[in-house]
PDB file of N, CA and C in Angstrom:
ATOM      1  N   UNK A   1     150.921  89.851  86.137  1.00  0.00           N
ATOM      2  CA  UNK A   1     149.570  90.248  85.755  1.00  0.00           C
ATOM      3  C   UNK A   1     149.122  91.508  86.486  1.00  0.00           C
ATOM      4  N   UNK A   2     149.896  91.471  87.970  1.00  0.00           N
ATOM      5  CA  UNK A   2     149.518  93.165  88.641  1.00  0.00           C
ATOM      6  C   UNK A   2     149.855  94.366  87.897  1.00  0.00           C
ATOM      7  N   UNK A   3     151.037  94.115  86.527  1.00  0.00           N
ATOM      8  CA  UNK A   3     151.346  94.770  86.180  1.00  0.00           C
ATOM      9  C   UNK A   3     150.321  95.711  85.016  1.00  0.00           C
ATOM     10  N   UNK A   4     149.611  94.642  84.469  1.00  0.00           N
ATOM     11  CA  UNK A   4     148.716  95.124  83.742  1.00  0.00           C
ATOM     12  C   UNK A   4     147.655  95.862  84.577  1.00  0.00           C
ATOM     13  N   UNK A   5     147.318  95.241  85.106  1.00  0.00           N
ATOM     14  CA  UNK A   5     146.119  96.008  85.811  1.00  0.00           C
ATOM     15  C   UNK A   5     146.275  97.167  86.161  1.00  0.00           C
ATOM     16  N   UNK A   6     147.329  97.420  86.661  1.00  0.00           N
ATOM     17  CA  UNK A   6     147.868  98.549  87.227  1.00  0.00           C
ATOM     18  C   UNK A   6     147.641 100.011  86.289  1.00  0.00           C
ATOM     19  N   UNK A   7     147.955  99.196  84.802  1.00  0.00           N
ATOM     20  CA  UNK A   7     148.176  99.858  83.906  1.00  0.00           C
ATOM     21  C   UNK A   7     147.351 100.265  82.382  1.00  0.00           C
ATOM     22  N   UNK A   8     146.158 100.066  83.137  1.00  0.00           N
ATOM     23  CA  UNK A   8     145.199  99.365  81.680  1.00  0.00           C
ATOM     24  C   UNK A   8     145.009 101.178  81.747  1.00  0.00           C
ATOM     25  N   UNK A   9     145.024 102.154  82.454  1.00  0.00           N
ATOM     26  CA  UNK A   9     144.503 103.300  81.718  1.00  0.00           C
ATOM     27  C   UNK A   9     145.670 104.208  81.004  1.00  0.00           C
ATOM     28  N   UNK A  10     146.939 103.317  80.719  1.00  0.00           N
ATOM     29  CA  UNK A  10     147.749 103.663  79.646  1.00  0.00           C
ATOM     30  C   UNK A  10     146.956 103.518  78.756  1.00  0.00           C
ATOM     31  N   UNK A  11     146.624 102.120  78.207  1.00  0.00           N
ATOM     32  CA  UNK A  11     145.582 102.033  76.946  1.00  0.00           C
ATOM     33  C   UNK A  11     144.489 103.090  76.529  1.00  0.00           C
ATOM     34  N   UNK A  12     143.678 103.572  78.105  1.00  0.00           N
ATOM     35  CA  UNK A  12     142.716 104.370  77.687  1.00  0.00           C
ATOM     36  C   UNK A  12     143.222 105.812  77.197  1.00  0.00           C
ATOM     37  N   UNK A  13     144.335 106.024  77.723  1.00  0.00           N
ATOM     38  CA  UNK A  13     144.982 107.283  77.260  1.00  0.00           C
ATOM     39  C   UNK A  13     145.775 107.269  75.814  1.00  0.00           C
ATOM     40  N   UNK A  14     146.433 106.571  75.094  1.00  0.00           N
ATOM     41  CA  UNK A  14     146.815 106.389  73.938  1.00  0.00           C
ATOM     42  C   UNK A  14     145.286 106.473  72.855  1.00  0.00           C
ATOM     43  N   UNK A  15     144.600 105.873  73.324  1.00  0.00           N
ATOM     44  CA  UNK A  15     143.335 105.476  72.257  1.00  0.00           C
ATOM     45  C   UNK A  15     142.662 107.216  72.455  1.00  0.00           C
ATOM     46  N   UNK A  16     142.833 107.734  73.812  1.00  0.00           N
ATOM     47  CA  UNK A  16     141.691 109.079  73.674  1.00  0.00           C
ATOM     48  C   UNK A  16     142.277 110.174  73.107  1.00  0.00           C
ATOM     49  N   UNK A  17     144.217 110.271  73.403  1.00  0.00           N
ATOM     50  CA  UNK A  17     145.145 111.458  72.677  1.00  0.00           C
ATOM     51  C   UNK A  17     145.957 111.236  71.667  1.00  0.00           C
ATOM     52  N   UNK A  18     146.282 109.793  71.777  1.00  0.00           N
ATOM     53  CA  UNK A  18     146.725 109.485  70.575  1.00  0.00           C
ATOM     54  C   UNK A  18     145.820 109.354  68.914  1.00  0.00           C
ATOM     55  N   UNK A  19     144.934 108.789  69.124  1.00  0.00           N
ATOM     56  CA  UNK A  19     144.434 108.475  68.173  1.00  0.00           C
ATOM     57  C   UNK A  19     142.495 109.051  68.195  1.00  0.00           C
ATOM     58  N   UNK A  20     142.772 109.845  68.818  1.00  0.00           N
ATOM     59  CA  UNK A  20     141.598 110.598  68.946  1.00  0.00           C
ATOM     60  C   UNK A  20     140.126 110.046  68.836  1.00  0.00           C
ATOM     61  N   UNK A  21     140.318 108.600  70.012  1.00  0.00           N
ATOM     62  CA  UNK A  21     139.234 107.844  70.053  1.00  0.00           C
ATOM     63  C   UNK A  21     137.831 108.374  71.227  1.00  0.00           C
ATOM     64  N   UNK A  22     136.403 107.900  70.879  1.00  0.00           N
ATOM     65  CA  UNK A  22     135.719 107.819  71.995  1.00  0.00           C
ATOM     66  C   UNK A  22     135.395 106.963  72.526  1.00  0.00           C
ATOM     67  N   UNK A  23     134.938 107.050  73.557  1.00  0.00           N
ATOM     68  CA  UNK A  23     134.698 105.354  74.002  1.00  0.00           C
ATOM     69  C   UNK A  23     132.787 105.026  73.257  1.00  0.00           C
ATOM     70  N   UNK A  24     131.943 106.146  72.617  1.00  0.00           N
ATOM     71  CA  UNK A  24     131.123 105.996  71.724  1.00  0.00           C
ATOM     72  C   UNK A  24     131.808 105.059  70.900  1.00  0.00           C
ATOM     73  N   UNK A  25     132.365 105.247  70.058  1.00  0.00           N
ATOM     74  CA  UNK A  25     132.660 104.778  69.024  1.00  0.00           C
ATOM     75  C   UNK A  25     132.584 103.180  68.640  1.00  0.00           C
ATOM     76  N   UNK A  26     132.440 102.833  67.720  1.00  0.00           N
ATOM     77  CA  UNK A  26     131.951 101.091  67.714  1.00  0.00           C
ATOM     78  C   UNK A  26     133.469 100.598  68.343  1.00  0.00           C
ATOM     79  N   UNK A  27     134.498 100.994  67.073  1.00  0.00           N
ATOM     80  CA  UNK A  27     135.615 100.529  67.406  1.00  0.00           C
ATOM     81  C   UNK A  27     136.443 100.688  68.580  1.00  0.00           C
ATOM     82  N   UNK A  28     136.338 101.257  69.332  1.00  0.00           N
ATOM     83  CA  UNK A  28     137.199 101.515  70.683  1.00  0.00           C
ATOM     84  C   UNK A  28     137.496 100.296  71.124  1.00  0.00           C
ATOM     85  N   UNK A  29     136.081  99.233  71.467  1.00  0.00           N
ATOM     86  CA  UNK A  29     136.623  98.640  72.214  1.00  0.00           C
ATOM     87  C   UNK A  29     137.258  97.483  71.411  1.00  0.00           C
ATOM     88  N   UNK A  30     137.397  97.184  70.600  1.00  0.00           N
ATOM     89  CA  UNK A  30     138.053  96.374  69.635  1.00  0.00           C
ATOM     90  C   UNK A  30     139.283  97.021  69.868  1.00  0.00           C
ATOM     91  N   UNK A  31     139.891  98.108  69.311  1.00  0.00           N
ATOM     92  CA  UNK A  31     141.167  98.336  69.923  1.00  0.00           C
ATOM     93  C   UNK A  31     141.629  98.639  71.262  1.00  0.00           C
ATOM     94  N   UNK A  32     140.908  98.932  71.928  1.00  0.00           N
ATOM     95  CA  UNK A  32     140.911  98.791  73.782  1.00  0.00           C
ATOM     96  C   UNK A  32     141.673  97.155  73.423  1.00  0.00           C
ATOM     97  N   UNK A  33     140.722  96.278  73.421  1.00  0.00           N
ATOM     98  CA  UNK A  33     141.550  94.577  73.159  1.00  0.00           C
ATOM     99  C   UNK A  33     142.874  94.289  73.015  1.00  0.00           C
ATOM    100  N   UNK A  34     143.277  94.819  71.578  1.00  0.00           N
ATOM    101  CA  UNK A  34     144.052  94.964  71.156  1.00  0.00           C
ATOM    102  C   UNK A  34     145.200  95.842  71.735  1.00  0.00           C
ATOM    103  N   UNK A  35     144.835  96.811  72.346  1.00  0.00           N
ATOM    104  CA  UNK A  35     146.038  97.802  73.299  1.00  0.00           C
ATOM    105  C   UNK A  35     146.150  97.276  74.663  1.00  0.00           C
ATOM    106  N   UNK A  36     145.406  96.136  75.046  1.00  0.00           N
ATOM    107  CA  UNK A  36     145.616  95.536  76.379  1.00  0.00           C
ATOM    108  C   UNK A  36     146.401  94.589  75.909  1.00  0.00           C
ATOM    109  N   UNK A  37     146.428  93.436  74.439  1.00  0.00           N
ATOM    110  CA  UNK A  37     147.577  92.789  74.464  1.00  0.00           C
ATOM    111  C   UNK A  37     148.618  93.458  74.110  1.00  0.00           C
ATOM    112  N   UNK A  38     148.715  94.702  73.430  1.00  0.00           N
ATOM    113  CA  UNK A  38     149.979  95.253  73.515  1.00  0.00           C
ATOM    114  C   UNK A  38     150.681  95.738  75.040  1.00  0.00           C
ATOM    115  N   UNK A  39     149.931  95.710  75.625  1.00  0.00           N
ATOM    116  CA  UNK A  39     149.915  96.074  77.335  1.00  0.00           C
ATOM    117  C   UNK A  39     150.806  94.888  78.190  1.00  0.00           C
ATOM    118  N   UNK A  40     149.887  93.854  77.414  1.00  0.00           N
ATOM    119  CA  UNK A  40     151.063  92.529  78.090  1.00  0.00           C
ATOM    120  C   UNK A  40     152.270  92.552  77.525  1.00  0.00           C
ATOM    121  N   UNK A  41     152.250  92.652  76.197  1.00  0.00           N
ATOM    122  CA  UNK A  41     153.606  92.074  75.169  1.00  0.00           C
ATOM    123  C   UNK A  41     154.582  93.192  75.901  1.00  0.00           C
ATOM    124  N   UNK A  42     154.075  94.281  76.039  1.00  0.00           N
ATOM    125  CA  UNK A  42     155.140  95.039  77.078  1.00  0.00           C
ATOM    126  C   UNK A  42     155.874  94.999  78.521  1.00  0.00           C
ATOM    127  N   UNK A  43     155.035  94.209  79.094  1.00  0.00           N
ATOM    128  CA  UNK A  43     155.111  93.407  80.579  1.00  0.00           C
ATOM    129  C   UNK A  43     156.175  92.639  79.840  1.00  0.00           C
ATOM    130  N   UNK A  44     155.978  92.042  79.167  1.00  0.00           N
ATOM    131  CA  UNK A  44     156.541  90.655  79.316  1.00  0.00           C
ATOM    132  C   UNK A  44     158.181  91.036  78.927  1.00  0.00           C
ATOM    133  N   UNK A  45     158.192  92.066  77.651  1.00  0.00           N
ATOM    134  CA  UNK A  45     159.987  92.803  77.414  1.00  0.00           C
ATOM    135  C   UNK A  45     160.359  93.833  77.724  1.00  0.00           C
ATOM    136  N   UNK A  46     159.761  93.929  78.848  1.00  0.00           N
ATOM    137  CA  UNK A  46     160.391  95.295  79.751  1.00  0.00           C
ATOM    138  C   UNK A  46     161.531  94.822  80.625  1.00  0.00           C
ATOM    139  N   UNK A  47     162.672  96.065  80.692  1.00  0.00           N
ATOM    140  CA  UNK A  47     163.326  96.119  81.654  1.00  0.00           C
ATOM    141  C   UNK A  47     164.199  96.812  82.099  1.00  0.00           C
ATOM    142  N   UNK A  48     163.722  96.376  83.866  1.00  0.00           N
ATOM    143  CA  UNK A  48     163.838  97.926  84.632  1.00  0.00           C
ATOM    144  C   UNK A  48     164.729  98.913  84.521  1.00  0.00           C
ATOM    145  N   UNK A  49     166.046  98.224  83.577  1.00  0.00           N
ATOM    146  CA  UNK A  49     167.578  99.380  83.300  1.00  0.00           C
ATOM    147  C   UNK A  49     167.316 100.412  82.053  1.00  0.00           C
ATOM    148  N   UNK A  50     166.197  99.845  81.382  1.00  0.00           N
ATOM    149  CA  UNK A  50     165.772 100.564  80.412  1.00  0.00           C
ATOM    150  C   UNK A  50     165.120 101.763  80.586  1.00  0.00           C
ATOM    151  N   UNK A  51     164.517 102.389  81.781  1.00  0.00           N
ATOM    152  CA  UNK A  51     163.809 103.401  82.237  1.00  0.00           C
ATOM    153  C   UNK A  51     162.233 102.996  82.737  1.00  0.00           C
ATOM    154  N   UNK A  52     161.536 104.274  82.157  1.00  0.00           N
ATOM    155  CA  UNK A  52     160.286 104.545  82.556  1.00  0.00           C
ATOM    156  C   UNK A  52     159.092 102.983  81.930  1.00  0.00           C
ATOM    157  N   UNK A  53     158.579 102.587  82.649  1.00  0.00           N
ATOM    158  CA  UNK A  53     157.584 101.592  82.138  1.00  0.00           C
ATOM    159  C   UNK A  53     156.247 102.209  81.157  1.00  0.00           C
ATOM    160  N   UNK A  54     156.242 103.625  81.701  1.00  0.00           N
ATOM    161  CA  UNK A  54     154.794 103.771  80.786  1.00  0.00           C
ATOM    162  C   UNK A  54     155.489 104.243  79.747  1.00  0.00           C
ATOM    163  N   UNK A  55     156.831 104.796  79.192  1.00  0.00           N
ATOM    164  CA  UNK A  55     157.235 105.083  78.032  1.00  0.00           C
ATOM    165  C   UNK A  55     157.214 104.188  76.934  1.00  0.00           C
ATOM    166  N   UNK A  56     157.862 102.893  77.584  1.00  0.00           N
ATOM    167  CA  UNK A  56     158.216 101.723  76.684  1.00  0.00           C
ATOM    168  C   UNK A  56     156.550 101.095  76.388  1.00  0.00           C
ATOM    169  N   UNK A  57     155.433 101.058  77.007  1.00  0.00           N
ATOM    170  CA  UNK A  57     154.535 100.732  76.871  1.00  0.00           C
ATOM    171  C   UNK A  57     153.734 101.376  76.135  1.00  0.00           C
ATOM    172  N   UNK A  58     153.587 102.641  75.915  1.00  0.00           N
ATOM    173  CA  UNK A  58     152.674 103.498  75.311  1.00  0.00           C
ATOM    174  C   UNK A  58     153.449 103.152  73.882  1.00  0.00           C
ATOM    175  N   UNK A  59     154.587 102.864  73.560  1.00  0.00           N
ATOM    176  CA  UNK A  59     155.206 102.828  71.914  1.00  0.00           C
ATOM    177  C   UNK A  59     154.545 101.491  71.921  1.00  0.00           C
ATOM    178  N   UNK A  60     154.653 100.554  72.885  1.00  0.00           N
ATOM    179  CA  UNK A  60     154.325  98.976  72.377  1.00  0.00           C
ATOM    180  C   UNK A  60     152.716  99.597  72.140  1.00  0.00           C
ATOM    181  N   UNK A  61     152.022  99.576  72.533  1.00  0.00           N
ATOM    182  CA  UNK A  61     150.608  99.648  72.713  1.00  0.00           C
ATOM    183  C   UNK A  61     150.126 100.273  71.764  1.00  0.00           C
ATOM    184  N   UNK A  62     150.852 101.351  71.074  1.00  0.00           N
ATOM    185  CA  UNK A  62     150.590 102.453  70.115  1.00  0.00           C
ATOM    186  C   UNK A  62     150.771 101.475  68.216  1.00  0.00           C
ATOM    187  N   UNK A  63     152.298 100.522  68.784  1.00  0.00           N
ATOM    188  CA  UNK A  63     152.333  99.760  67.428  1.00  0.00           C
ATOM    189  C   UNK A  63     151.630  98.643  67.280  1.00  0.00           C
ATOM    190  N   UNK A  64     150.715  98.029  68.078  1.00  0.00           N
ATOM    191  CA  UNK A  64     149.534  96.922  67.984  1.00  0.00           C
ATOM    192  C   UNK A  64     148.580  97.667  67.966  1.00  0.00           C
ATOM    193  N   UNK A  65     147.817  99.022  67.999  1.00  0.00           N
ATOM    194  CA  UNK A  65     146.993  99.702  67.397  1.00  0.00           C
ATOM    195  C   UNK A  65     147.228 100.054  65.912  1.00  0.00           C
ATOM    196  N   UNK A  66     148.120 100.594  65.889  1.00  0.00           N
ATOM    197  CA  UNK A  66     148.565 101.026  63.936  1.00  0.00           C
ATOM    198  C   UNK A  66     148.117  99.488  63.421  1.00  0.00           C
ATOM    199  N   UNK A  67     148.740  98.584  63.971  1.00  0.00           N
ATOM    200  CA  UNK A  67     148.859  97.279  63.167  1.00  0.00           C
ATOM    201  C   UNK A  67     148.075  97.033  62.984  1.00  0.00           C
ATOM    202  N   UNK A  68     147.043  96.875  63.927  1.00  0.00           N
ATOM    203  CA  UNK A  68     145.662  96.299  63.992  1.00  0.00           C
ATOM    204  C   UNK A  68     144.591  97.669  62.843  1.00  0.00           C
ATOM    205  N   UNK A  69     144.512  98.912  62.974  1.00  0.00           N
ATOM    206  CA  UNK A  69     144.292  99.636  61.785  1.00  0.00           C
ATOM    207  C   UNK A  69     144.233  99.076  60.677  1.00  0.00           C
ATOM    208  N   UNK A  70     146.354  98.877  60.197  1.00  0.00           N
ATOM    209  CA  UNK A  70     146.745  98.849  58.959  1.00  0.00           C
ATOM    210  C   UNK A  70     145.530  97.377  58.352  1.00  0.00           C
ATOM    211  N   UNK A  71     146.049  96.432  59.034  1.00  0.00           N
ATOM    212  CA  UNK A  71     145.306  95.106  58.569  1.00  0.00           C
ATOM    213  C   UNK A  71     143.676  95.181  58.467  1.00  0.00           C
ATOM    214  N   UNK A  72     142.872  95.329  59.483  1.00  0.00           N
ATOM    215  CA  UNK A  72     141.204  95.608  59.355  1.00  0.00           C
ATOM    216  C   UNK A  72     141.335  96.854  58.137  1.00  0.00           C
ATOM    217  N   UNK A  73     141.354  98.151  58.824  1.00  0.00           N
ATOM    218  CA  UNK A  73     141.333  99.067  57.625  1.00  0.00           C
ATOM    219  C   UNK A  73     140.021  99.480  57.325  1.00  0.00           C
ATOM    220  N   UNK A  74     138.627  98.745  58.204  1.00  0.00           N
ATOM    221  CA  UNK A  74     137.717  98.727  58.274  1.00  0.00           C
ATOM    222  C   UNK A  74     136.406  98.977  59.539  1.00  0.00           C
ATOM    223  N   UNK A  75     135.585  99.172  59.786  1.00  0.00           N
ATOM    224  CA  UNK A  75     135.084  98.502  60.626  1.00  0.00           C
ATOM    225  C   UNK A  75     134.435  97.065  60.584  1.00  0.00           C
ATOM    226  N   UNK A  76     133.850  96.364  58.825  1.00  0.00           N
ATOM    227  CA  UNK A  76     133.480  95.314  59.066  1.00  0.00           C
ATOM    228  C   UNK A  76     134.748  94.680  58.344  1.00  0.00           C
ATOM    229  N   UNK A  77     134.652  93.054  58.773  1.00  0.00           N
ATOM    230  CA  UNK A  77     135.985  92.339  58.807  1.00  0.00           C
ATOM    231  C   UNK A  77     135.329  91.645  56.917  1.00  0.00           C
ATOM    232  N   UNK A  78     136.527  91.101  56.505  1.00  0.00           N
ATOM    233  CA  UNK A  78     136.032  90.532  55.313  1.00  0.00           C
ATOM    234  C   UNK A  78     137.314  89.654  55.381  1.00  0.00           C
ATOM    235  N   UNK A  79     136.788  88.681  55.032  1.00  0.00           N
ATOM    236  CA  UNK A  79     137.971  87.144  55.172  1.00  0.00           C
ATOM    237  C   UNK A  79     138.640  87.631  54.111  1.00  0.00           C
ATOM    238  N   UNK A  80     139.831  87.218  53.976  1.00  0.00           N
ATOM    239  CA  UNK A  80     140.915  87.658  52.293  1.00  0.00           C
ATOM    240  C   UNK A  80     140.673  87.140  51.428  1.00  0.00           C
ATOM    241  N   UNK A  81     140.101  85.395  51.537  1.00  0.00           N
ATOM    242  CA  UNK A  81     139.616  84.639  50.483  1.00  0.00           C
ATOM    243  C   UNK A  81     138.034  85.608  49.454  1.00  0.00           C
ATOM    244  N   UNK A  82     137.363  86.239  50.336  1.00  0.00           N
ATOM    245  CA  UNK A  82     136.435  87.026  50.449  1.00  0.00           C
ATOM    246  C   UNK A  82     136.719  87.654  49.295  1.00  0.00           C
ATOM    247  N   UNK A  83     138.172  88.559  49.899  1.00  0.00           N
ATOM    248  CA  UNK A  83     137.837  90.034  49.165  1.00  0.00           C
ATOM    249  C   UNK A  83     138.791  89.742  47.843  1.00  0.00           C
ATOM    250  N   UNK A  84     139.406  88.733  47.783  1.00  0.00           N
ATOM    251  CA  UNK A  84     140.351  88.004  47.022  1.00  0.00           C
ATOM    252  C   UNK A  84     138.964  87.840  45.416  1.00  0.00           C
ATOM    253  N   UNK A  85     138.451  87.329  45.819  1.00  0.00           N
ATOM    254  CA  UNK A  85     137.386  87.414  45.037  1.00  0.00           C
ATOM    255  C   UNK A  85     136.358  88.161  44.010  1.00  0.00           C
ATOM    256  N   UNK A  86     136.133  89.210  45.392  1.00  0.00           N
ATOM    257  CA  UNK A  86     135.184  90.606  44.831  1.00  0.00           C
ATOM    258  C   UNK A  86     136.253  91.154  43.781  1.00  0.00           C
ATOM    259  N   UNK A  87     137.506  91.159  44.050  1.00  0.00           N
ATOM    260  CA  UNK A  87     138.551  91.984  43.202  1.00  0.00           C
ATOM    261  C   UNK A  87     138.752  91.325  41.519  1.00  0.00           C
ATOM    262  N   UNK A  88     138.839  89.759  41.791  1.00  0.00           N
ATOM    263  CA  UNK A  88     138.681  89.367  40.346  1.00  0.00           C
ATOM    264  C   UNK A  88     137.819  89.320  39.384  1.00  0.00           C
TER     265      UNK A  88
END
């Protein structure tokens, strides 16, 4: 868990150059969330013969942001049964 901590302003740096976030913004911290569990999921399959830790982390962290994008796609959430609906 020191590991994260250590490391939570990877997250803030992917979200401010990668994806050209502010911390204004509604959504930041919704994906801030989301780039801290990509933060763990990287802790947890890292290893040390593999190299640099913030390399392998900034790709994990970067593909639970896209993901989390691709799926919302929004800022407000709409259940699928929801939108399953409006469409028919």
């Amino acid at each position: 868990m020191c590991m994260v901590t250590d490391n939570l302003a990877l997250v803030h740096y992917v979200l401010r150059r990668k994806f050209k976030m502010d911390q204004k913004q509604q959504m930041y911290e919704d994906l801030f969330q989301v780039g801290c569990i990509g933060l763990m999921k990287a802790c947890d399959g890292f290893d040390e013969s593999r190299g640099a830790f913030s390399t392998y982390a900034v790709f994990t962290i970067q593909g639970y942001i896209l993901r989390e994008l691709r799926e919302r796609g929004s800022l407000l959430y709409v259940p699928r049964k929801e939108y399953v609906k409006t469409i028919s």
